[in-house]
Protein backbone atom coordinates (compact mmCIF):
# COMPACT_ATOMS: atom_id res chain seq x y z
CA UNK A 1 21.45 -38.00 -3.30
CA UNK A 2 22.97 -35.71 -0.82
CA UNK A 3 25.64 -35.23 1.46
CA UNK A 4 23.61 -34.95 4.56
CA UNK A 5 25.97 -37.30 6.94
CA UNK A 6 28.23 -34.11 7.79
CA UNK A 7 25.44 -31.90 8.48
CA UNK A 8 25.77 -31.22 12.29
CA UNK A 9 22.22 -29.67 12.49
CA UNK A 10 20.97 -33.25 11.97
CA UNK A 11 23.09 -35.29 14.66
CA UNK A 12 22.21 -32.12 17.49
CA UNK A 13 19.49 -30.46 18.70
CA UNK A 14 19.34 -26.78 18.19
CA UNK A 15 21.76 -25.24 20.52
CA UNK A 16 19.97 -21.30 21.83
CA UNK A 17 20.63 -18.57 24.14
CA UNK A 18 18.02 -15.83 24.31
CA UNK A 19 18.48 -12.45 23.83
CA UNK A 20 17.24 -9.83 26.22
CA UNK A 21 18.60 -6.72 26.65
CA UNK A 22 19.75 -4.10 24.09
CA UNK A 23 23.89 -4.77 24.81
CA UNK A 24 23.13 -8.33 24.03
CA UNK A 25 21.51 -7.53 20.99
CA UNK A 26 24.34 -5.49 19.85
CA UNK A 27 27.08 -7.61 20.81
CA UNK A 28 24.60 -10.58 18.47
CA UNK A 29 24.45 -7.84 15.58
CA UNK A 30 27.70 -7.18 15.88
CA UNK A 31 29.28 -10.72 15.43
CA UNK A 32 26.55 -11.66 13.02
CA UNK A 33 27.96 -8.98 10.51
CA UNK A 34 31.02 -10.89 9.65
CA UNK A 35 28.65 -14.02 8.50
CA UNK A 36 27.20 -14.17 4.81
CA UNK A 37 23.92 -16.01 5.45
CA UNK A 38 21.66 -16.03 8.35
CA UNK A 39 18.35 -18.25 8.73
CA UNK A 40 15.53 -15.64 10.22
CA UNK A 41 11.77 -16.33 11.51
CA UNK A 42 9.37 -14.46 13.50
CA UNK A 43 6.57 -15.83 15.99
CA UNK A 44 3.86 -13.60 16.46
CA UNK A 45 -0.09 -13.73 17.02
CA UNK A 46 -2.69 -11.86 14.25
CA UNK A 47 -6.18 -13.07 15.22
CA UNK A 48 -7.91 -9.85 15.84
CA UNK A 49 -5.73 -7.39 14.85
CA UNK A 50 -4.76 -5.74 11.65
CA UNK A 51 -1.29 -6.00 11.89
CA UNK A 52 0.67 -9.05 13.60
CA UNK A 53 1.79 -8.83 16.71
CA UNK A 54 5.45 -9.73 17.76
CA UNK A 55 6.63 -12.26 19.92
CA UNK A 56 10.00 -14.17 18.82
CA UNK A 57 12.54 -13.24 16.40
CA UNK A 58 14.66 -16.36 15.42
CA UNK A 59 18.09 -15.96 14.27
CA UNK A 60 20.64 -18.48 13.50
CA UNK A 61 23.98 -18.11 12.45
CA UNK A 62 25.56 -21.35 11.74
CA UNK A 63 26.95 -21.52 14.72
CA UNK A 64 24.18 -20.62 17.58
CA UNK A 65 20.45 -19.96 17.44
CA UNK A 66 19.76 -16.81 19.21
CA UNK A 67 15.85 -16.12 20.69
CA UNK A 68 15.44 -12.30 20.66
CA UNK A 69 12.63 -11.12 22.75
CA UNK A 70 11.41 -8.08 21.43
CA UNK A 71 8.73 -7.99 24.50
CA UNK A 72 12.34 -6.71 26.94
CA UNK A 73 14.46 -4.71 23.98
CA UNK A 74 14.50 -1.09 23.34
CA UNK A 75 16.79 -0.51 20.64
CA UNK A 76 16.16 -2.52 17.61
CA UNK A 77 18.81 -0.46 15.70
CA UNK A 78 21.39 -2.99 15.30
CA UNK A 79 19.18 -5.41 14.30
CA UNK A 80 17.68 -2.65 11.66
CA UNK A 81 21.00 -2.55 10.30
CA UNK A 82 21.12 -5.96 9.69
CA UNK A 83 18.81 -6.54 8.16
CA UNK A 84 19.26 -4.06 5.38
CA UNK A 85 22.81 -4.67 5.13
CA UNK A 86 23.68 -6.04 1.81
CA UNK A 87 26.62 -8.68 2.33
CA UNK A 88 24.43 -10.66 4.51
CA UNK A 89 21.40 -13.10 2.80
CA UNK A 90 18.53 -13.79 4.93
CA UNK A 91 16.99 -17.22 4.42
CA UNK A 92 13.06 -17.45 5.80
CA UNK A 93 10.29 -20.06 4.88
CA UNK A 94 7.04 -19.06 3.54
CA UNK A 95 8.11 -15.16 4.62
CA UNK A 96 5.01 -13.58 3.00
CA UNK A 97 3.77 -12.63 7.00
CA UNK A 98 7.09 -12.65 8.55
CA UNK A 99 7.94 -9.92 5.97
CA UNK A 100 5.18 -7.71 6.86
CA UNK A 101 6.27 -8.13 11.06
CA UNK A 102 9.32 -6.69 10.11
CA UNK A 103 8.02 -3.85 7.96
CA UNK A 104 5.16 -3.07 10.79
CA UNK A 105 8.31 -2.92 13.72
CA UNK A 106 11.29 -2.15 12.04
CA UNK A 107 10.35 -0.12 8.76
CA UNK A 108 13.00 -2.70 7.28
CA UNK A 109 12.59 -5.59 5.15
CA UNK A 110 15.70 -8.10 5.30
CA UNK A 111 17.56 -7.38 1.65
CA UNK A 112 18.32 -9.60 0.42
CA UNK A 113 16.37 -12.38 1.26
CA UNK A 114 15.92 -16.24 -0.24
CA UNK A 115 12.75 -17.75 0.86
CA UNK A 116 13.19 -21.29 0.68
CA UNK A 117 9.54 -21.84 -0.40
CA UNK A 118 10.20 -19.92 -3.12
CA UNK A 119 13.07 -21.74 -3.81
CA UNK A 120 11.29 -25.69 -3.45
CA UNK A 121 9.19 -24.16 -6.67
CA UNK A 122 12.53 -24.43 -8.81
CA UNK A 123 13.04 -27.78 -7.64
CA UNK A 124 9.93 -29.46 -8.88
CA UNK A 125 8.18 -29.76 -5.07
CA UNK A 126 4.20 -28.74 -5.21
CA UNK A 127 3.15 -24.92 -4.52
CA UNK A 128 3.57 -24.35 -1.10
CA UNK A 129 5.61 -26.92 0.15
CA UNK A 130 5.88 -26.41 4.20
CA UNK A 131 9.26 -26.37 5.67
CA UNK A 132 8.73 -29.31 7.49
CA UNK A 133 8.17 -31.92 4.33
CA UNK A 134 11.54 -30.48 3.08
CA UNK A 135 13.63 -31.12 5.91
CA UNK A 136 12.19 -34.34 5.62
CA UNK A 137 12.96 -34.69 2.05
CA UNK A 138 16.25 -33.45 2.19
CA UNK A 139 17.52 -34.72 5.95
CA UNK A 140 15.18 -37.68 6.66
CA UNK A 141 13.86 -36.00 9.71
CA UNK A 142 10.71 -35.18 11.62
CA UNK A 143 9.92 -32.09 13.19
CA UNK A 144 7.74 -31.53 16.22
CA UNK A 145 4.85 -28.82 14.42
CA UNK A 146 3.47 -29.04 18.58
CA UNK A 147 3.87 -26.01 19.37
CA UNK A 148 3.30 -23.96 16.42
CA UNK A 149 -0.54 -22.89 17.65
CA UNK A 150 0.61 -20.84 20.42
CA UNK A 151 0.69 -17.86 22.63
CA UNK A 152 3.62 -16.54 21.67
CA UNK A 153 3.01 -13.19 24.05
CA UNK A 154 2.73 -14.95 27.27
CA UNK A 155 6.06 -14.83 29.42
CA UNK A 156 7.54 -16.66 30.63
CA UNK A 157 8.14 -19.36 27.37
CA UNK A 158 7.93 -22.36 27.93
CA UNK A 159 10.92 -24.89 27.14
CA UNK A 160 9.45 -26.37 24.40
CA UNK A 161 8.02 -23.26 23.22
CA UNK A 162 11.91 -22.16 23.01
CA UNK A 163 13.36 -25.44 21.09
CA UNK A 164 10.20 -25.81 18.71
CA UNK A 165 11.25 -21.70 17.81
CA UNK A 166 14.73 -22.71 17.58
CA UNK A 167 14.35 -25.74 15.52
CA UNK A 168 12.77 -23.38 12.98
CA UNK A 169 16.11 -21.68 12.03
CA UNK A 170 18.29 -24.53 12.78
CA UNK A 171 17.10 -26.76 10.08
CA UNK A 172 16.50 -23.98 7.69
CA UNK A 173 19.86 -22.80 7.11
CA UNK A 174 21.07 -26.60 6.36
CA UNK A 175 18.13 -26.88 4.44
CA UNK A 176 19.13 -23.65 2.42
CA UNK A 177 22.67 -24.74 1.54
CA UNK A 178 21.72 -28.13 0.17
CA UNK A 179 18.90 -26.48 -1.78
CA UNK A 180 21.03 -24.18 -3.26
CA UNK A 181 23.26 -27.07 -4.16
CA UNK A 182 20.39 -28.57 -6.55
CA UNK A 183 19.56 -25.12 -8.04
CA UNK A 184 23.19 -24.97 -9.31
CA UNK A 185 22.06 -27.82 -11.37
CA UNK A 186 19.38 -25.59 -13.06
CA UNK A 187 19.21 -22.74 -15.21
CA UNK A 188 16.67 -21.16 -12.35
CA UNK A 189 19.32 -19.24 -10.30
CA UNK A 190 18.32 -15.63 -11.45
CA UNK A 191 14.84 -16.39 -11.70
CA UNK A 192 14.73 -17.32 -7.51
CA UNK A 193 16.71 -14.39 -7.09
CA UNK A 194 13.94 -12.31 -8.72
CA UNK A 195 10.68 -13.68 -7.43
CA UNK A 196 12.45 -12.89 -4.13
CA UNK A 197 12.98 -9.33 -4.65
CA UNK A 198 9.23 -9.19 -6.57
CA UNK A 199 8.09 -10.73 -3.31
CA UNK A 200 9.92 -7.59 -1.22
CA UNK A 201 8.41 -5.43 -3.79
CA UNK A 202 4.99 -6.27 -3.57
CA UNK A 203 4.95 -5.57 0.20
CA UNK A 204 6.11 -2.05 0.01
CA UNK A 205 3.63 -1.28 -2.41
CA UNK A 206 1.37 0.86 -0.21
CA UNK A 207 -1.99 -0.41 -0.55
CA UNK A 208 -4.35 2.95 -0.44
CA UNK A 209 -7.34 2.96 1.05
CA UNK A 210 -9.08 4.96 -1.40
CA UNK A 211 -9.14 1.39 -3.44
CA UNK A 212 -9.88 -0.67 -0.53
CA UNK A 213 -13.65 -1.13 -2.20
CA UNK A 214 -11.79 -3.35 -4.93
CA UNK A 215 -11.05 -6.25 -2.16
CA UNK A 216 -14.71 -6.41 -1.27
CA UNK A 217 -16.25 -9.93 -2.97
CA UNK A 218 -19.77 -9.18 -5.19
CA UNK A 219 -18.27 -5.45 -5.66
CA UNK A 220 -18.60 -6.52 -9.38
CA UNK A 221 -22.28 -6.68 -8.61
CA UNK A 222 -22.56 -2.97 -7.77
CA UNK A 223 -23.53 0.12 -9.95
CA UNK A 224 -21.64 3.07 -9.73
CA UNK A 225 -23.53 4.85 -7.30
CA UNK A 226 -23.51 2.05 -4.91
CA UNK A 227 -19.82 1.41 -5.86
CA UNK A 228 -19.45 5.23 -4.71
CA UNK A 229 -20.38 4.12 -1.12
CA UNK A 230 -18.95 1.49 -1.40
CA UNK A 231 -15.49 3.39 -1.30
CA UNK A 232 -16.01 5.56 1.27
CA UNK A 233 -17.20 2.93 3.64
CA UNK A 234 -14.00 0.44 2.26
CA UNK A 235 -11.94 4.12 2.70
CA UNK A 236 -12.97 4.15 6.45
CA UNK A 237 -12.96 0.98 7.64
CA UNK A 238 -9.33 0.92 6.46
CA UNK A 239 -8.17 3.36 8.12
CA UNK A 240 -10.43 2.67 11.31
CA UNK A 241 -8.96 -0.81 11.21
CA UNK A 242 -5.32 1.02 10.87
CA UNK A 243 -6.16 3.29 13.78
CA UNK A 244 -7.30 0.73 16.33
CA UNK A 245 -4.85 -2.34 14.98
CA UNK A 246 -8.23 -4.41 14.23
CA UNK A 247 -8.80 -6.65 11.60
CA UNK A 248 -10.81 -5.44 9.05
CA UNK A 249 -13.46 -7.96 9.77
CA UNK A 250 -13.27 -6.52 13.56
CA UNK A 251 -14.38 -3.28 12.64
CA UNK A 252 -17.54 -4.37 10.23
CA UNK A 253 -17.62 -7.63 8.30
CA UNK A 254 -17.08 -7.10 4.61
CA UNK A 255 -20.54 -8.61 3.82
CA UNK A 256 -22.07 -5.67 6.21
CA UNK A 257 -19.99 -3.49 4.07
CA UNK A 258 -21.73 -4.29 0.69
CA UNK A 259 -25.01 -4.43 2.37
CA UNK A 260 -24.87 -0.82 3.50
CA UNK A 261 -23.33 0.51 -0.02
CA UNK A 262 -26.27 -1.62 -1.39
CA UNK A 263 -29.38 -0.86 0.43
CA UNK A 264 -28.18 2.75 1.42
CA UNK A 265 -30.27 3.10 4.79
CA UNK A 266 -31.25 5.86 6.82
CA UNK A 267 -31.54 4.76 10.30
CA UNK A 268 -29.66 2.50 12.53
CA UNK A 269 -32.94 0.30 12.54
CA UNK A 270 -32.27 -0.49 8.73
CA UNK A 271 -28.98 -1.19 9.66
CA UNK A 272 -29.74 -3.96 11.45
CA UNK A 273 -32.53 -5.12 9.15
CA UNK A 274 -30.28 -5.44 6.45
CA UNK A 275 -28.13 -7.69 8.57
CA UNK A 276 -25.19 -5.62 10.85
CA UNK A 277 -24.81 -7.01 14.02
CA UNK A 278 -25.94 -4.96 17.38
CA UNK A 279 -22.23 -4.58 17.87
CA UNK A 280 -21.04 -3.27 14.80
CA UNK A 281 -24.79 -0.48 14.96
CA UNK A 282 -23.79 0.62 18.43
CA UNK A 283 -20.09 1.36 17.93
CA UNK A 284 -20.55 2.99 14.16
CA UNK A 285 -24.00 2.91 12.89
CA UNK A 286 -23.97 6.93 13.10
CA UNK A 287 -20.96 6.66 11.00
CA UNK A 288 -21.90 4.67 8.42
CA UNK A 289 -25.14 6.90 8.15
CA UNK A 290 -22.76 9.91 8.37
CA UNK A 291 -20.77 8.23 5.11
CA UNK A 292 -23.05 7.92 3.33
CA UNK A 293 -25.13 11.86 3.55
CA UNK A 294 -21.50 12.49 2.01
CA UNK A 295 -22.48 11.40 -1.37
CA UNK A 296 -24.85 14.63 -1.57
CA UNK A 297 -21.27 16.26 -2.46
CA UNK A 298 -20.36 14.03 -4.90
CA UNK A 299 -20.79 14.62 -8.70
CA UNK A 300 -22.02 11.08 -10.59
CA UNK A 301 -18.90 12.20 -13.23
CA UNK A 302 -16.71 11.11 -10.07
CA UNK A 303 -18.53 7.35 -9.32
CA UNK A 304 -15.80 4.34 -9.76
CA UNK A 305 -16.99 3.00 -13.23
CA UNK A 306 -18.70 -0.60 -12.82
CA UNK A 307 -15.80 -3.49 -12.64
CA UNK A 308 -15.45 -5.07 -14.99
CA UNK A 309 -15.04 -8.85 -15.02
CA UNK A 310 -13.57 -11.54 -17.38
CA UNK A 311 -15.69 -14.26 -16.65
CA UNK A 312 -18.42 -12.09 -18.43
CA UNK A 313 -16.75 -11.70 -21.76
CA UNK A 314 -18.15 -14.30 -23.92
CA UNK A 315 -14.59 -14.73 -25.20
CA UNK A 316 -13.31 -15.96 -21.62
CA UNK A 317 -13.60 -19.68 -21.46
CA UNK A 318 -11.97 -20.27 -24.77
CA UNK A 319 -9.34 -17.90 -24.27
CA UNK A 320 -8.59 -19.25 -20.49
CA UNK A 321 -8.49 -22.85 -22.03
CA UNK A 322 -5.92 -22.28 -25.01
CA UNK A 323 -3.71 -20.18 -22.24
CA UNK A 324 -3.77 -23.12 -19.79
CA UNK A 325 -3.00 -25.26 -22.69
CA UNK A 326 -0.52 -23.21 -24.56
CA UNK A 327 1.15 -22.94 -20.84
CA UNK A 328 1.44 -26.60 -20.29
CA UNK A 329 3.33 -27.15 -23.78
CA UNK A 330 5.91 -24.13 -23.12
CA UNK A 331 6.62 -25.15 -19.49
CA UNK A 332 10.38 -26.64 -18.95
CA UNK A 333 11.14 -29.91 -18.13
CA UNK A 334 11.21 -30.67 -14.40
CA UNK A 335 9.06 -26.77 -13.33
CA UNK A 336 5.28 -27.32 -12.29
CA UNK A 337 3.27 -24.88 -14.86
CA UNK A 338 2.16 -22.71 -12.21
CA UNK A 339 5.54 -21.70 -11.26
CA UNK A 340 5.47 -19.62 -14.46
CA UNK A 341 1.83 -18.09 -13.63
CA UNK A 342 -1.44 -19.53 -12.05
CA UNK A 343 -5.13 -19.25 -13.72
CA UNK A 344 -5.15 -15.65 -11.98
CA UNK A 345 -1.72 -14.42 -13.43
CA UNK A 346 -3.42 -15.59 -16.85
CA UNK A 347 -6.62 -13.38 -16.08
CA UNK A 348 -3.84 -10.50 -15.48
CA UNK A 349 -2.49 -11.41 -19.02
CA UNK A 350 -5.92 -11.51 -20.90
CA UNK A 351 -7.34 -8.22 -18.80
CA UNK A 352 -3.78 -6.33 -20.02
CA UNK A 353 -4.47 -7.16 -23.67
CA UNK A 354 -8.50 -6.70 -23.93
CA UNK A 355 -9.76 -4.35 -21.33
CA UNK A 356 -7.28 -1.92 -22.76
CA UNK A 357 -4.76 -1.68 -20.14
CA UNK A 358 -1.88 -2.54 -22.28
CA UNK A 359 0.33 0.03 -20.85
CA UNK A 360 4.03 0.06 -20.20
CA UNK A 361 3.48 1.37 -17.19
CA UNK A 362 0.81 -1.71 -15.77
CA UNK A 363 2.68 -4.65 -17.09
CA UNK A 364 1.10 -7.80 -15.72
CA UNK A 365 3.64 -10.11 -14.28
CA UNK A 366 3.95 -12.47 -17.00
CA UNK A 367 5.68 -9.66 -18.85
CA UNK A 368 8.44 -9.29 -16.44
CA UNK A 369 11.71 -10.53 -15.72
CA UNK A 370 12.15 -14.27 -16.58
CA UNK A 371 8.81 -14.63 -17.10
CA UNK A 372 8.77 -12.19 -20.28
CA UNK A 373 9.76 -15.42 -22.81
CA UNK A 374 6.72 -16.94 -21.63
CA UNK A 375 4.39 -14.48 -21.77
CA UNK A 376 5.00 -13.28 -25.35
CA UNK A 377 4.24 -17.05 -26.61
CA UNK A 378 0.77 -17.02 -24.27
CA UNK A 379 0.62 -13.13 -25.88
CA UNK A 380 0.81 -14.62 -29.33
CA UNK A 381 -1.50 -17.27 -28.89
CA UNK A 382 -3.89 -14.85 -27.89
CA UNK A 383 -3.28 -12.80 -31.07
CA UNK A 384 -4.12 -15.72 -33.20
């Protein structure tokens, strides 16, 4: 099945040094820039704040794993230029968060990357597959997951923090190279290579607050008046949340949120009748009160209209059924269906062609890259 006997990463245990000081880290950047793959990860803590907080970079080379502490380093620099430099491709595992850590620190997302999860999706394994059922697949081994739930802030590490961070890269890049192996075998070489740059894409996309309201669940059950308040309370707590590095949730819970747009109250004591905590009244009831005496400005010609959603159009069930079914008889041999698109990258499809969005400019993602075959046979089917 595969030629795993030669892989040293399997007879050894992940051999580390750990990076410290800013001449280490350049003398590290410096040798790593004659390589042309690296296995990355990040370790890092987001329970209460709005953006994750650092801990452990992971970098492995082929030949040593190296533990930079970005808790001791100054200069990041050579480590910016890394990853941005385009000779060298980062491999990471389920890099959705580890892409927005190095974004948040470094302004820099590693280009270009393969994400191995990503890459498990070509190869017939189920959405989501975790790294640690592929090594397994592919190497017959069993990592330790111990130490995953962790505080990765406290210093010092312990040893077994270190070699459960290290064993992260140094299975990964193994892992990488016999994975790309099997993808030779398939015609889905160029389609990897895209939904990793979409995935890069989507991260830079700034996400203004001025449509933070859209996130909020039972928006859809708003008029546009209430939607109005909606988005200037969304609006704020964004950027509060931004401001103080709290979670969103921190600052007022979404449900709150709604309630206030809803109910519109004028005192802190309807506040808390309508459900706020005392917490969230004594730090910004006057606030949200404040908010919302803006709408007195506010012409009705500027409310968001009411959203719209597809589950109401009395065309939706059939139309989601022959789309899941149409899907299933164009899917390739050996790729899972929702490779291709899930049930919500259908509802992008079907909201594109009725709800009169059908703009070059807003193409859902079934209509892009090597996707595009696919979507203009679920297009046609929803023509006829």
């Amino acid at each position: 099945m595969n030629h795993i006997h030669n892989v040293k990463e399997i007879q050894d245990s992940p051999d580390f040094q750990i990076i410290t000081t800013d001449q280490e880290l350049l003398m590290l950047c410096r040798y790593v820039a004659q390589k042309s793959v690296i296995a990355l990860d990040t370790e890092f803590i987001r329970i209460r704040t709005f953006y994750p907080q650092l801990g452990l970079i992971q970098l492995y080379d082929g030949e040593k794993v190296s533990l930079i502490d970005p808790l001791e380093i100054k200069d990041f620099s050579p480590f910016v230029k890394l990853l941005a430099n385009p000779q060298i491709i980062k491999v990471l595992h389920a890099s959705s968060e580890d892409l927005e850590v190095f974004l948040h620190y470094f302004n820099q997302l590693p280009t270009p990357m393969v994400d191995t999860q990503i890459m498990a999706n070509f190869l017939s394994f189920p959405n989501s597959t975790g790294l640690a059922t592929l090594i397994h697949h592919y190497f017959q081994l069993e990592i330790d997951k111990g130490a995953s739930r962790t505080d990765w802030l406290a210093r010092p590490l312990s040893t077994k923090q270190l070699e459960y961070a290290a064993a992260d890269v140094w299975y990964l890049l193994p892992l990488y190279h016999v994975m790309w192996n099997a993808l030779q075998e398939t015609p889905w070489q160029q389609a990897l290579q895209e939904d990793c740059a979409l995935l890069l894409e989507k991260k830079v996309q700034f996400k203004s607050p001025e449509l933070a309201y859209l996130n909020i669940s039972n928006a859809w059950r708003l008029n546009p008046e209430e939607l109005m308040r909606l988005k200037l309370l969304a609006k704020w707590r964004q950027e509060e949340a931004i401001k103080r590095n709290l979670a969103l949730n921190f600052v007022i819970k979404s449900d709150n949120l709604w309630a206030v747009a809803k109910y519109n109250p004028k005192h802190t004591s309807e506040l808390l009748e309508i459900g706020l905590t005392s917490q969230e009244v004594r730090i910004h009831g006057k606030k949200l009160l404040q908010l919302l005496t803006q709408m007195k400005r506010i012409a009705p010609s500027e409310y968001p209209p009411v959203i719209q959603r597809l589950v109401d159009e009395p065309r939706y069930k059939k139309a989601i059924k022959s789309l899941q079914q149409k899907l299933k008889e164009i899917t390739p041999e050996g790729l899972n269906s929702e490779v291709i698109t899930s049930k919500q990258g259908l509802e992008q499809l079907l909201k594109w062609y009725w709800l009169g969005e059908q703009s070059e400019q807003n193409l859902p993602e079934l209509l892009i890259g090597w996707r595009k075959p696919f979507g203009k046979q679920l297009l046609e089917t929803l023509e006829n």
